[in-house]
Protein backbone atom coordinates (compact mmCIF):
# COMPACT_ATOMS: atom_id res chain seq x y z
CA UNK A 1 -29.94 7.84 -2.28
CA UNK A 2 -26.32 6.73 -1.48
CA UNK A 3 -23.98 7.35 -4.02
CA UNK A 4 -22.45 4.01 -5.21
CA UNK A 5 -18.81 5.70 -5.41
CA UNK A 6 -19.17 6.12 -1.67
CA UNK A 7 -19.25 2.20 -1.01
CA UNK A 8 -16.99 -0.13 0.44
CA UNK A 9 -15.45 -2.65 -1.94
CA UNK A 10 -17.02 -5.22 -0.06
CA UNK A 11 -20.40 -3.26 -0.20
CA UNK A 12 -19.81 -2.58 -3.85
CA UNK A 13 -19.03 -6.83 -4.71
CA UNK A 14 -22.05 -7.96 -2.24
CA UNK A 15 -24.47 -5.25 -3.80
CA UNK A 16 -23.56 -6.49 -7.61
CA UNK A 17 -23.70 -10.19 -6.79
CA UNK A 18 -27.51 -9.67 -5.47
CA UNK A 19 -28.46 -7.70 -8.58
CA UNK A 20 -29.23 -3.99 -5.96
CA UNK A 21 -27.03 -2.24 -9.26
CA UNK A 22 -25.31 -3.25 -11.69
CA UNK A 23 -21.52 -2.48 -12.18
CA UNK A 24 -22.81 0.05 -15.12
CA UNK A 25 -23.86 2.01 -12.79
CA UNK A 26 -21.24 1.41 -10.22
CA UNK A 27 -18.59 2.23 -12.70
CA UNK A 28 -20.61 5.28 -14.09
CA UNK A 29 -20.44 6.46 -9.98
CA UNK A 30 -16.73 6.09 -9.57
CA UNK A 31 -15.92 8.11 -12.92
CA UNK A 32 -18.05 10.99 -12.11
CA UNK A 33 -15.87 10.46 -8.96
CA UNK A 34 -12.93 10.21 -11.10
CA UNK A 35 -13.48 13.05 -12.96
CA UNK A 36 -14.60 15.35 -9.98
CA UNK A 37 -10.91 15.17 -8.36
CA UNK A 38 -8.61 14.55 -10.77
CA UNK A 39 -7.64 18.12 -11.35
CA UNK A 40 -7.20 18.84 -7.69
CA UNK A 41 -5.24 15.67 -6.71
CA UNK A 42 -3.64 14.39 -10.32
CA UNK A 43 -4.16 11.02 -8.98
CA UNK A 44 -4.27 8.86 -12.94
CA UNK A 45 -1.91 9.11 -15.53
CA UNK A 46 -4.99 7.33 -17.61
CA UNK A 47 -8.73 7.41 -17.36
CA UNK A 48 -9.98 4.48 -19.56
CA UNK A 49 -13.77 5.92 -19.53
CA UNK A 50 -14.81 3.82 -22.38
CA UNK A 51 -13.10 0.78 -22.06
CA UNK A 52 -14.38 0.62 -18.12
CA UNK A 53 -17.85 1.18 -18.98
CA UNK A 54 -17.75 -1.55 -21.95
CA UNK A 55 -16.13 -3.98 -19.48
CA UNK A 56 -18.66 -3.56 -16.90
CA UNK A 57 -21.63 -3.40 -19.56
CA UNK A 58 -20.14 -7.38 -19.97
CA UNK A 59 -19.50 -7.99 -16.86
CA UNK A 60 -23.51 -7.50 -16.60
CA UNK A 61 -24.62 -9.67 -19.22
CA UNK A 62 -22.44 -12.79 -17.54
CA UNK A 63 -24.58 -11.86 -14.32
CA UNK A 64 -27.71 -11.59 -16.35
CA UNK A 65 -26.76 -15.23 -17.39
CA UNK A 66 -25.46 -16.83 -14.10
CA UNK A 67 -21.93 -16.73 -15.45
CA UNK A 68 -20.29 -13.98 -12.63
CA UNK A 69 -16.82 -14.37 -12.94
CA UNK A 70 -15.76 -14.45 -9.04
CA UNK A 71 -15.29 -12.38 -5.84
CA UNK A 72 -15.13 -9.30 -7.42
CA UNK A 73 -17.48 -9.42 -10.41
CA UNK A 74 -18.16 -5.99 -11.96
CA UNK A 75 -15.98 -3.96 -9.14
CA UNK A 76 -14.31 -0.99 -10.88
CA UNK A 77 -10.88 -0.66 -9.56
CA UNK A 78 -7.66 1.05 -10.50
CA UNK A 79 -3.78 0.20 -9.52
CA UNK A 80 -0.59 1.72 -9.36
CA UNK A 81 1.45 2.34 -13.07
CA UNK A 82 3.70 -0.59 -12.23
CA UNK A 83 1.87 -3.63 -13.35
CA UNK A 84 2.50 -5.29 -16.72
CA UNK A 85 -0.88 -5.09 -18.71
CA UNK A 86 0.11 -6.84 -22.37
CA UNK A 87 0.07 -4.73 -25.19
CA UNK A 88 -0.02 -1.78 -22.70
CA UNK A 89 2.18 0.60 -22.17
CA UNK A 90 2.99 0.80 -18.39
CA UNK A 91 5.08 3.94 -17.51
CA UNK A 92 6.52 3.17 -13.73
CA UNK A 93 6.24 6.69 -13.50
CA UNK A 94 8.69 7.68 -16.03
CA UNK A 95 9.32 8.39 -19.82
CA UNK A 96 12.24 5.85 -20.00
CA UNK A 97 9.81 2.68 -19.76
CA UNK A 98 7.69 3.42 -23.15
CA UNK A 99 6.64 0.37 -25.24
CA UNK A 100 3.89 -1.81 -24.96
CA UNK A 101 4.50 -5.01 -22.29
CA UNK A 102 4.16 -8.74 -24.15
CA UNK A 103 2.42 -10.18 -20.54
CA UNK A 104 0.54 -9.22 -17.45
CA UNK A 105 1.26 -9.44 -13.98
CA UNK A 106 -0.11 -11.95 -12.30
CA UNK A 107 -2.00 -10.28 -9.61
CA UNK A 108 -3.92 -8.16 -12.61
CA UNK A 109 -4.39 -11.61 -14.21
CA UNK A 110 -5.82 -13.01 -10.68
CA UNK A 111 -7.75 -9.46 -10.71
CA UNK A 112 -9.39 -10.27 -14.26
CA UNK A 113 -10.03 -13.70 -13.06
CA UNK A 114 -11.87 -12.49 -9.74
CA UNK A 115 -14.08 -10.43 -12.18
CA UNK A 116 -12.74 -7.27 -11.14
CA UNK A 117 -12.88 -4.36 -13.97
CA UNK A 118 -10.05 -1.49 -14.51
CA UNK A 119 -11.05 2.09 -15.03
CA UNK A 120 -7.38 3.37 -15.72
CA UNK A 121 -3.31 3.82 -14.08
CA UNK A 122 -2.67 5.56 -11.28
CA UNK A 123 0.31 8.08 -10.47
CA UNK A 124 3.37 7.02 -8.55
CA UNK A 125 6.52 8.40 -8.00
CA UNK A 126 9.07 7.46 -10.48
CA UNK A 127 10.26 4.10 -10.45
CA UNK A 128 8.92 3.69 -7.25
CA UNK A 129 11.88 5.36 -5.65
CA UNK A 130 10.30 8.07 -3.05
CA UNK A 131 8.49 8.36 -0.34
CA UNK A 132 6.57 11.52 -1.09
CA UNK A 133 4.80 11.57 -4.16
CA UNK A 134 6.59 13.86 -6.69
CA UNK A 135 6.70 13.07 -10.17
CA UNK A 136 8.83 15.11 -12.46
CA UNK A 137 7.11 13.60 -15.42
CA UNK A 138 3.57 13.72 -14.53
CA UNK A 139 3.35 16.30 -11.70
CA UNK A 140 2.72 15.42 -8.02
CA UNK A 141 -0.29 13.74 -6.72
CA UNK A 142 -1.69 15.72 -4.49
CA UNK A 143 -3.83 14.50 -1.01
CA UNK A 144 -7.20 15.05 -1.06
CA UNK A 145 -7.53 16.00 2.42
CA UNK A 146 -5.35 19.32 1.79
CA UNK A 147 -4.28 18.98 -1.85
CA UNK A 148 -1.06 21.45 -0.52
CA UNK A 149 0.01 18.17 1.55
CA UNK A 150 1.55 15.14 0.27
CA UNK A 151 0.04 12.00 -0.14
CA UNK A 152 3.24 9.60 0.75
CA UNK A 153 4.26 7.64 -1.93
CA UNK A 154 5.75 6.08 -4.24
CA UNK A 155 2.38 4.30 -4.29
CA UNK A 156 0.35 8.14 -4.54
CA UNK A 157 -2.27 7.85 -6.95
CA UNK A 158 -3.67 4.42 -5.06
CA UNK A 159 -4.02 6.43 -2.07
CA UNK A 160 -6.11 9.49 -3.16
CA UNK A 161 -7.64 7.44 -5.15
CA UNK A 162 -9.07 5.08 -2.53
CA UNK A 163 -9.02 8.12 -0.01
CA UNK A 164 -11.59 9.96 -2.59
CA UNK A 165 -14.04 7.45 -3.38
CA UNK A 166 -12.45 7.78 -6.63
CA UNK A 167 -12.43 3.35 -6.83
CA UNK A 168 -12.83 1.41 -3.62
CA UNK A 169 -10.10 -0.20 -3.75
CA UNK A 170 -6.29 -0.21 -5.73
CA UNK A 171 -2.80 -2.56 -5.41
CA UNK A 172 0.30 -0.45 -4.77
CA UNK A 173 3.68 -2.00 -4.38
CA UNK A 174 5.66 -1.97 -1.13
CA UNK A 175 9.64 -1.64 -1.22
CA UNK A 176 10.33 0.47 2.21
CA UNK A 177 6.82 1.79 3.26
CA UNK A 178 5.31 2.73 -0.34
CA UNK A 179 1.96 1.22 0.23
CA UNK A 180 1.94 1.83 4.31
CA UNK A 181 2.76 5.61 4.56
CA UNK A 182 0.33 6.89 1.71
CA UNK A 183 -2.10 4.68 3.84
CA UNK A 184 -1.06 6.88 6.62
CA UNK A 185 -1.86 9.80 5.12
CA UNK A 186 -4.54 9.76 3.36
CA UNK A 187 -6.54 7.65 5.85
CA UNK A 188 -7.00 4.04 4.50
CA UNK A 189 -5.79 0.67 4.99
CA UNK A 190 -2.93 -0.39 3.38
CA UNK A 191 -1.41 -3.95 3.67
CA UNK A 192 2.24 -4.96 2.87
CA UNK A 193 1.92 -8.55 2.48
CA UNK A 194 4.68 -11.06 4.04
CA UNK A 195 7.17 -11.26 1.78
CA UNK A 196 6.45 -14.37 -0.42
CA UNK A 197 2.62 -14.08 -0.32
CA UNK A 198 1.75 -12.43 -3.09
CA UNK A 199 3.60 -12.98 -6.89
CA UNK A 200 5.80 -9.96 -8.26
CA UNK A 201 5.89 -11.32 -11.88
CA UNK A 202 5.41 -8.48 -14.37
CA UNK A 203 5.77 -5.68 -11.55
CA UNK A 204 8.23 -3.35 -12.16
CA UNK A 205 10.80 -3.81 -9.47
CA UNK A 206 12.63 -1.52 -6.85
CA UNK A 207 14.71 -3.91 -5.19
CA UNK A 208 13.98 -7.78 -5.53
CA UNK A 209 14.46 -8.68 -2.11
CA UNK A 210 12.43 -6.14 -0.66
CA UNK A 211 9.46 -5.59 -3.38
CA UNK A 212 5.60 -6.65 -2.31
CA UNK A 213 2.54 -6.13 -3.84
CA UNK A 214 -0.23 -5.20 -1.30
CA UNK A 215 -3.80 -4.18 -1.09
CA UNK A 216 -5.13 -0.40 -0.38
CA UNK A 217 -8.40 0.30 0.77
CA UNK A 218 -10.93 1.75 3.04
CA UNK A 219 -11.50 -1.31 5.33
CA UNK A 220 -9.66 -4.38 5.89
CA UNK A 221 -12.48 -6.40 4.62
CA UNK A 222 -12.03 -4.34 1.33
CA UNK A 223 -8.61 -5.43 1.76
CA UNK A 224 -9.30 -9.00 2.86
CA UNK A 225 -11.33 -9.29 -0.40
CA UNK A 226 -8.50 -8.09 -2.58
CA UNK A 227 -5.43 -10.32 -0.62
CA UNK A 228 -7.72 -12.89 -1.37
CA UNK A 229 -7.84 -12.49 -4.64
CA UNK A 230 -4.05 -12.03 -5.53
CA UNK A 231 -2.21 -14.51 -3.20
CA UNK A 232 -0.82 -17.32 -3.61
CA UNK A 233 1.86 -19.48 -5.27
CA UNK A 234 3.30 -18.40 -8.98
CA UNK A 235 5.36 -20.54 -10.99
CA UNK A 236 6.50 -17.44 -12.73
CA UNK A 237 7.57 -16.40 -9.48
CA UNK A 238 10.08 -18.22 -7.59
CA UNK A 239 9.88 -16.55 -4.45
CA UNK A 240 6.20 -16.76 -3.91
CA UNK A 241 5.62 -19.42 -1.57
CA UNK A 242 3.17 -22.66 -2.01
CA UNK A 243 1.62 -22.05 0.85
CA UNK A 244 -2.26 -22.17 1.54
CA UNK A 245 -4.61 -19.22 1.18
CA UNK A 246 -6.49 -18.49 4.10
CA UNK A 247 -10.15 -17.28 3.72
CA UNK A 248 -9.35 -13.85 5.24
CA UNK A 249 -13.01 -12.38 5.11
CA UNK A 250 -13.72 -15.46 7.03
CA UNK A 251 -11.27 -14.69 9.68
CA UNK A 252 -12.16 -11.01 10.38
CA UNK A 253 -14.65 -11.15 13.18
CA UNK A 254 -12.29 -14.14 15.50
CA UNK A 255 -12.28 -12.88 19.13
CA UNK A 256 -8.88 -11.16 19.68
CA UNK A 257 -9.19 -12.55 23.05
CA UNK A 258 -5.82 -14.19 23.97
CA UNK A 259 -3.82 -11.72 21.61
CA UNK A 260 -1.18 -9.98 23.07
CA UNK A 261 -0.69 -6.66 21.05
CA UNK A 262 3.32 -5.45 21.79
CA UNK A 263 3.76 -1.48 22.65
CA UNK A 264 7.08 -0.86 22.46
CA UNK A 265 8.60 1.35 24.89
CA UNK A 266 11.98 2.25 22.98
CA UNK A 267 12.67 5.56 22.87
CA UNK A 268 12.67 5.94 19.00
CA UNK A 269 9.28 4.57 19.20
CA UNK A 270 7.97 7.42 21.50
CA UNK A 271 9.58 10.49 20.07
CA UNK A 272 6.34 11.42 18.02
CA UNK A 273 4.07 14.42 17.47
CA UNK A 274 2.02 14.98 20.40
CA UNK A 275 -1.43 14.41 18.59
CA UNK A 276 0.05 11.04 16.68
CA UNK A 277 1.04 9.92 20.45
CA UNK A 278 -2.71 10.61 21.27
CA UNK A 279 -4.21 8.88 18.58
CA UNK A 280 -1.88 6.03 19.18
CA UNK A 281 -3.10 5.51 22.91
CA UNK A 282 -6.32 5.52 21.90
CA UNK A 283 -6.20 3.01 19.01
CA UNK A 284 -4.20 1.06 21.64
CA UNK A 285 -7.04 1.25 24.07
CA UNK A 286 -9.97 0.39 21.29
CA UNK A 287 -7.71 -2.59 20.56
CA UNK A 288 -7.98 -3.36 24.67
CA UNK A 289 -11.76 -3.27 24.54
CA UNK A 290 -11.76 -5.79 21.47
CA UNK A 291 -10.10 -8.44 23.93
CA UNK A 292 -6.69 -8.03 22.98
CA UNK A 293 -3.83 -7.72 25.40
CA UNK A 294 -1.35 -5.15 25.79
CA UNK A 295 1.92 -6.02 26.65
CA UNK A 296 4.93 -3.33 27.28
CA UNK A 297 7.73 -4.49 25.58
CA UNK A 298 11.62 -3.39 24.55
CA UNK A 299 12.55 -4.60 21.08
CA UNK A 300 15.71 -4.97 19.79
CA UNK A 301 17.12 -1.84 18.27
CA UNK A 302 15.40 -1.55 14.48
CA UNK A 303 17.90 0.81 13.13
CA UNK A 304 20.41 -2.05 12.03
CA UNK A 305 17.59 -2.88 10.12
CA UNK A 306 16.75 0.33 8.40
CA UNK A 307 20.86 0.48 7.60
CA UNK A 308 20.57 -2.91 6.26
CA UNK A 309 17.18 -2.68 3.67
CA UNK A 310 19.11 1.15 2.72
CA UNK A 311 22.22 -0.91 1.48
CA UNK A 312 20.31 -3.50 0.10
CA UNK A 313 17.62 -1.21 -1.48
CA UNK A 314 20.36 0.95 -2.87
CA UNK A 315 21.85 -1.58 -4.17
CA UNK A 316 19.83 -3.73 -6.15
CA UNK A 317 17.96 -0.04 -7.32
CA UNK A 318 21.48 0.50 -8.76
CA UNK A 319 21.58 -3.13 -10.10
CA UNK A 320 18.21 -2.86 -11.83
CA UNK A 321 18.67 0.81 -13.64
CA UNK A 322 22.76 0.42 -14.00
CA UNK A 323 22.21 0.33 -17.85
CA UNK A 324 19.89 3.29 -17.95
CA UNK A 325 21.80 5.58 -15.76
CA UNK A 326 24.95 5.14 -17.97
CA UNK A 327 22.83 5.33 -21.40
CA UNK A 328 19.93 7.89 -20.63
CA UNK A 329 20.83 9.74 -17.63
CA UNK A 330 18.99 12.54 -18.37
CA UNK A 331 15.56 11.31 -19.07
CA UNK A 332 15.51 10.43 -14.69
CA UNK A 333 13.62 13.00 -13.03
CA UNK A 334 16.15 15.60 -10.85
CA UNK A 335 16.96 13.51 -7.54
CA UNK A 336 15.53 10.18 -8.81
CA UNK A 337 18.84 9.41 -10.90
CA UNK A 338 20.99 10.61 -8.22
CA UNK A 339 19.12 8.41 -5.38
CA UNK A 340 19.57 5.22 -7.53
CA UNK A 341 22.49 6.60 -8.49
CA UNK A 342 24.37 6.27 -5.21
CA UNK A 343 23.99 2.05 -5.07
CA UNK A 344 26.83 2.07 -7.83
CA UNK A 345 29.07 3.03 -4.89
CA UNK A 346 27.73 0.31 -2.53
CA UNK A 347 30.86 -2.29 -2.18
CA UNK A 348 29.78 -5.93 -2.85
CA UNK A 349 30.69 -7.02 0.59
CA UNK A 350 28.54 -4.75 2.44
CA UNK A 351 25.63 -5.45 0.23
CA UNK A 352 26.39 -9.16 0.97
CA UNK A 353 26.72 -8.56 4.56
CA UNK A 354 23.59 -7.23 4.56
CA UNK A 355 22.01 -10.05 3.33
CA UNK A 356 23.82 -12.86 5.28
CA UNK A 357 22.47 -10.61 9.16
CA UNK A 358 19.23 -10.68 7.53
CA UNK A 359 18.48 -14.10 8.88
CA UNK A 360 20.27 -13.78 11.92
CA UNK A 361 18.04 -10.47 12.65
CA UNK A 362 14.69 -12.12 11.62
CA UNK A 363 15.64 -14.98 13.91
CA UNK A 364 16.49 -12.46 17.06
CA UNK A 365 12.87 -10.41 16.65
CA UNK A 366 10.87 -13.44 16.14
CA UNK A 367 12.41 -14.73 19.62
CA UNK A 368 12.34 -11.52 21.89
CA UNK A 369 9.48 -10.05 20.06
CA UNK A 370 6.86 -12.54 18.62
CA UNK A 371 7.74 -15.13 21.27
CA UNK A 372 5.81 -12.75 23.73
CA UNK A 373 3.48 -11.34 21.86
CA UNK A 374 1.34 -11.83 18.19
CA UNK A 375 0.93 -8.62 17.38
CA UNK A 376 3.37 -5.31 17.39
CA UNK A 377 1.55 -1.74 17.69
CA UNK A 378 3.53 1.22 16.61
CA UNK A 379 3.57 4.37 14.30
CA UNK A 380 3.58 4.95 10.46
CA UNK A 381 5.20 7.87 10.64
CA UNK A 382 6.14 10.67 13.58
CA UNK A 383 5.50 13.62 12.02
CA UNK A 384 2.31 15.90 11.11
CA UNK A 385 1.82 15.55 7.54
CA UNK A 386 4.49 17.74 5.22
CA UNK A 387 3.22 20.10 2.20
CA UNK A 388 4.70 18.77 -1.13
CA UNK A 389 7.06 22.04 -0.37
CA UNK A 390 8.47 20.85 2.29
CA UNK A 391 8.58 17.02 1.91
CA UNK A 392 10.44 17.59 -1.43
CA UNK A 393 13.32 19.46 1.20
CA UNK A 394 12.87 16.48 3.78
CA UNK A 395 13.52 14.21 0.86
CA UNK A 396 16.63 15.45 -0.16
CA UNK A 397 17.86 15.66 3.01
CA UNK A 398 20.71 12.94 4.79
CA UNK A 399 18.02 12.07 7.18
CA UNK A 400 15.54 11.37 4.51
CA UNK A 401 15.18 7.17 5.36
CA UNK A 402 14.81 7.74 8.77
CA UNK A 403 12.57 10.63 8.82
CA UNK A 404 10.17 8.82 6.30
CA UNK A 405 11.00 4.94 6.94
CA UNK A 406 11.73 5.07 10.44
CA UNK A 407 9.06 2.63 11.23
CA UNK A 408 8.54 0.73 8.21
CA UNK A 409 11.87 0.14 6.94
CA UNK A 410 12.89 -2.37 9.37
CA UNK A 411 9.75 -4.73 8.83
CA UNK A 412 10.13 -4.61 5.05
CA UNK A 413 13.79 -5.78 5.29
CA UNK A 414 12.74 -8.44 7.84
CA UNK A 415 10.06 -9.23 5.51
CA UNK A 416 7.06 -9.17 7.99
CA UNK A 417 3.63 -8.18 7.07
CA UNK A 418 2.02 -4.96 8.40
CA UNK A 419 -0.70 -2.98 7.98
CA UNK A 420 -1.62 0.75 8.63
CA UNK A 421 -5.56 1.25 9.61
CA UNK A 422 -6.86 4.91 10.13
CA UNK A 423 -6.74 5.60 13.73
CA UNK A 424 -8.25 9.16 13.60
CA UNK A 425 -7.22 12.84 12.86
CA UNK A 426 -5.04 15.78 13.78
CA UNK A 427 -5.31 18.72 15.04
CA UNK A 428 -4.67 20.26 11.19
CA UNK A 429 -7.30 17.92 9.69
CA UNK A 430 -5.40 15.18 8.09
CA UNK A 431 -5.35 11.94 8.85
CA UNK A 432 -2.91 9.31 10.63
CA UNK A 433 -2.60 5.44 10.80
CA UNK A 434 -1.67 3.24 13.51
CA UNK A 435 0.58 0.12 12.19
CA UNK A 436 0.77 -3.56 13.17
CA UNK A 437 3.08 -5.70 12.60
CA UNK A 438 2.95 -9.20 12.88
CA UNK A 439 4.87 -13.03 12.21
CA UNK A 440 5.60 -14.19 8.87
CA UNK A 441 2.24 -14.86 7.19
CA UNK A 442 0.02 -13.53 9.96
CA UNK A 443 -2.11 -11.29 7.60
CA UNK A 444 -5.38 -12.92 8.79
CA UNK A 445 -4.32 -11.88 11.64
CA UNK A 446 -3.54 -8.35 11.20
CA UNK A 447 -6.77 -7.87 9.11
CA UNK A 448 -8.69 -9.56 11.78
CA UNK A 449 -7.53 -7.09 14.65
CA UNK A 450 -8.20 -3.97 11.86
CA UNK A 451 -11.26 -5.00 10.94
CA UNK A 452 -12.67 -4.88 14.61
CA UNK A 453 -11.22 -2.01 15.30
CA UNK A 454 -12.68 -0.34 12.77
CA UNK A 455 -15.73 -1.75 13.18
CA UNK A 456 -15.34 0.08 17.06
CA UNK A 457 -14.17 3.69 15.59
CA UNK A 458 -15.34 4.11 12.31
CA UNK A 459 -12.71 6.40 11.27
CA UNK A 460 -12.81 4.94 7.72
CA UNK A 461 -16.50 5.73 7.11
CA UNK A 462 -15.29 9.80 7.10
CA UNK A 463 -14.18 10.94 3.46
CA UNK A 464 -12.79 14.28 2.26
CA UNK A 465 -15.30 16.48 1.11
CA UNK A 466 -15.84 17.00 -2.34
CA UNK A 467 -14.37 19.75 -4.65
CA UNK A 468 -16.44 22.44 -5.41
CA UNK A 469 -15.48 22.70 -8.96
């Protein structure tokens, strides 16, 4: 018999909504799963074992009497230690943030509303501000493909969670590539929304101009499912637009014929581990056989961008935790304070600059890029995947933004959606992600073209196998 941790989210909502299991024993599934890895990757800060099974022991009876709550009635899932839950404390990560919240984010509000049931918090990197996965605090989270490798971050535990079978699906948040590059490396999807979709209202932020709250999961219908669920218009949050929702699950099996998928021929776009190079051409040519069409292309030059979003990110980090830094200096993990640190010294006029090319940039890539093409194909990342030795080194290092946000950086500070999809593994093991990148509010779009190319490769369907002990 399958295990019911080992099904898709979308398996896992269609499967309680025709009565094959109930979410009792769903949820029972995942924290066996739960409680199988959790030593080896250190992916929660908080396993709510008897709170989850209550909830889903509910969510059972309302089925029993006709009264399922929505899309994801009775799905176990678990999310990133970021999101306001009131009369919770929510620890971003660190031991500054320690009293109970007085409201919930809206996308865990949307979550309840959906029916959707919360087994516990998941690890990130403090305050969001890393790309790696160390926590001081609460120790690293650990990849559960080779627990000596990293899992990206900041949003970690949402990756090896998903990765593990652990819950089938989790939200992360995405400043500069925090939900995209653990997607890359521990081999799910992972969607950073356009900028605007989806409400930020009692998340914890990084940088307000560059913060989004996306999906992770094993498929893009799994992610579908859970976009669905959260977008939309907030009047708690200004900058979430009133725009309509598509029906994304709807919208995953269109024809990509008549899609032109970019492939940019740059040369920082090429100068990539042999094996990711590989896997790239491949996914490119699986993409081909869908009906999409490739198109060589030259894009503008994206590291203005990546200088840009560093100013801006630095900046409005230092903004945020300003007070904190003067007041309780010491209670930052060693290289956190010091990284937020460094946006006291950005000068006002060069954070403003910033801002004021944004436009102008976003204008010039939507002509000479998405006026040829719909979709852009290109890395996650360059690079095998680091141990947790090694990527704490990178980290510290000048190069640090441009060795880990090389290729999401600029698309977060344009405020594009993109999503990483498995695309296969390396010669070591692990797995990588192909991205694409698309126009404002194309995420139909981008889960579309996933979906059937998973549906051709089946890359997601392979899991890590499971401890021993």
């Amino acid at each position: 018999m399958t295990d019911l941790a080992d099904l898709t989210l979308a398996a896992a909502a269609d499967g309680i909504r025709q009565r094959k299991f109930s979410s009792w024993e769903l949820t029972q599934a995942c924290l066996a799963r739960v409680h199988a890895w959790q030593k080896h990757t250190n992916a929660f800060l908080a396993i709510d074992h008897g709170g989850a099974l209550k909830a889903s022991a509910r969510a059972d009876a309302l089925a029993a009497h006709g009264a399922a709550a929505g899309l994801l009635h009775g799905v176990p899932l678990a999310h990133k230690d970021i999101f306001a839950r009131a009369n919770t404390i929510v620890t971003n990560g660190s031991k500054i943030t320690d009293r109970p919240c007085s409201e919930t984010a809206t996308v865990l509000a949307r979550l309840d509303a959906a029916g959707a049931i919360e087994i516990g918090a998941l690890n990130l990197v403090e305050f969001a501000a890393g790309a790696t996965g160390h926590n001081a605090h609460f120790g690293e989270c650990r990849n559960p493909w080779n627990t000596a490798c990293v899992t990206g971050g900041s949003s970690s535990g949402s990756a090896a969670a998903v990765a593990a079978r652990m819950v089938p699906g989790a939200l992360g948040t995405d400043t500069g590539g925090s939900v995209r590059l653990p997607a890359h490396f521990c081999g799910i999807v992972g969607l950073r929304p356009t900028y605007g979709r989806v409400s930020r209202h009692g998340v914890f932020p990084r940088a307000w101009s560059l913060d989004t709250v996306g999906p992770m999961a094993r498929t893009a219908e799994d992610a579908a499912l859970l976009l669905q669920a959260i977008a939309g218009a907030d009047p708690l949050d200004s900058t979430a637009e009133n725009l309509p929702v598509p029906d994304y699950r709807a919208a995953l099996q269109q024809p990509l014929a008549g899609i032109r998928i970019g492939v940019p021929k740059n040369r920082c776009y090429v100068e990539l581990d042999a094996g990711i190079a590989a896997l790239l051409e491949a996914s490119r040519a699986e993409l081909a056989k869908a009906g999409a069409t490739l198109v060589e292309i030259e894009t503008p030059d994206p590291q203005p961008l990546t200088a840009s979003a560093v100013v801006v990110g630095r900046a409005e980090g230092a903004a945020i935790h300003g007070d904190w830094i003067a007041s309780r200096p010491g209670d930052y993990g060693p290289g956190i304070r010091e990284a937020l640190e460094v946006g006291l010294f950005v000068p006002a006029t060069r954070y403003i600059d910033a801002l004021r090319r944004r436009g102008m940039l976003l204008k010039q890539w939507l002509d000479e890029v998405w006026g040829k093409v719909e979709l852009l194909h290109l890395p996650a990342f360059a690079r095998p995947t680091p141990t947790l030795e090694k990527a704490a080194a990178d980290a510290a290092s000048p190069d640090a933004s441009d060795l880990f946000g090389r290729f999401t950086w600029p698309f977060a500070f344009l405020g594009l959606p993109s999503l990483v999809a498995p695309m296969g593994f390396l010669a070591d093991g692990m797995p990588a992600g192909m991205q694409l990148v698309g126009r404002p509010f194309s995420e139909a779009l981008l889960l579309n073209a996933a979906h059937l190319y998973q549906r051709a490769t089946g890359w997601h369907e392979k899991a890590p196998p499971l401890p021993s002990s």
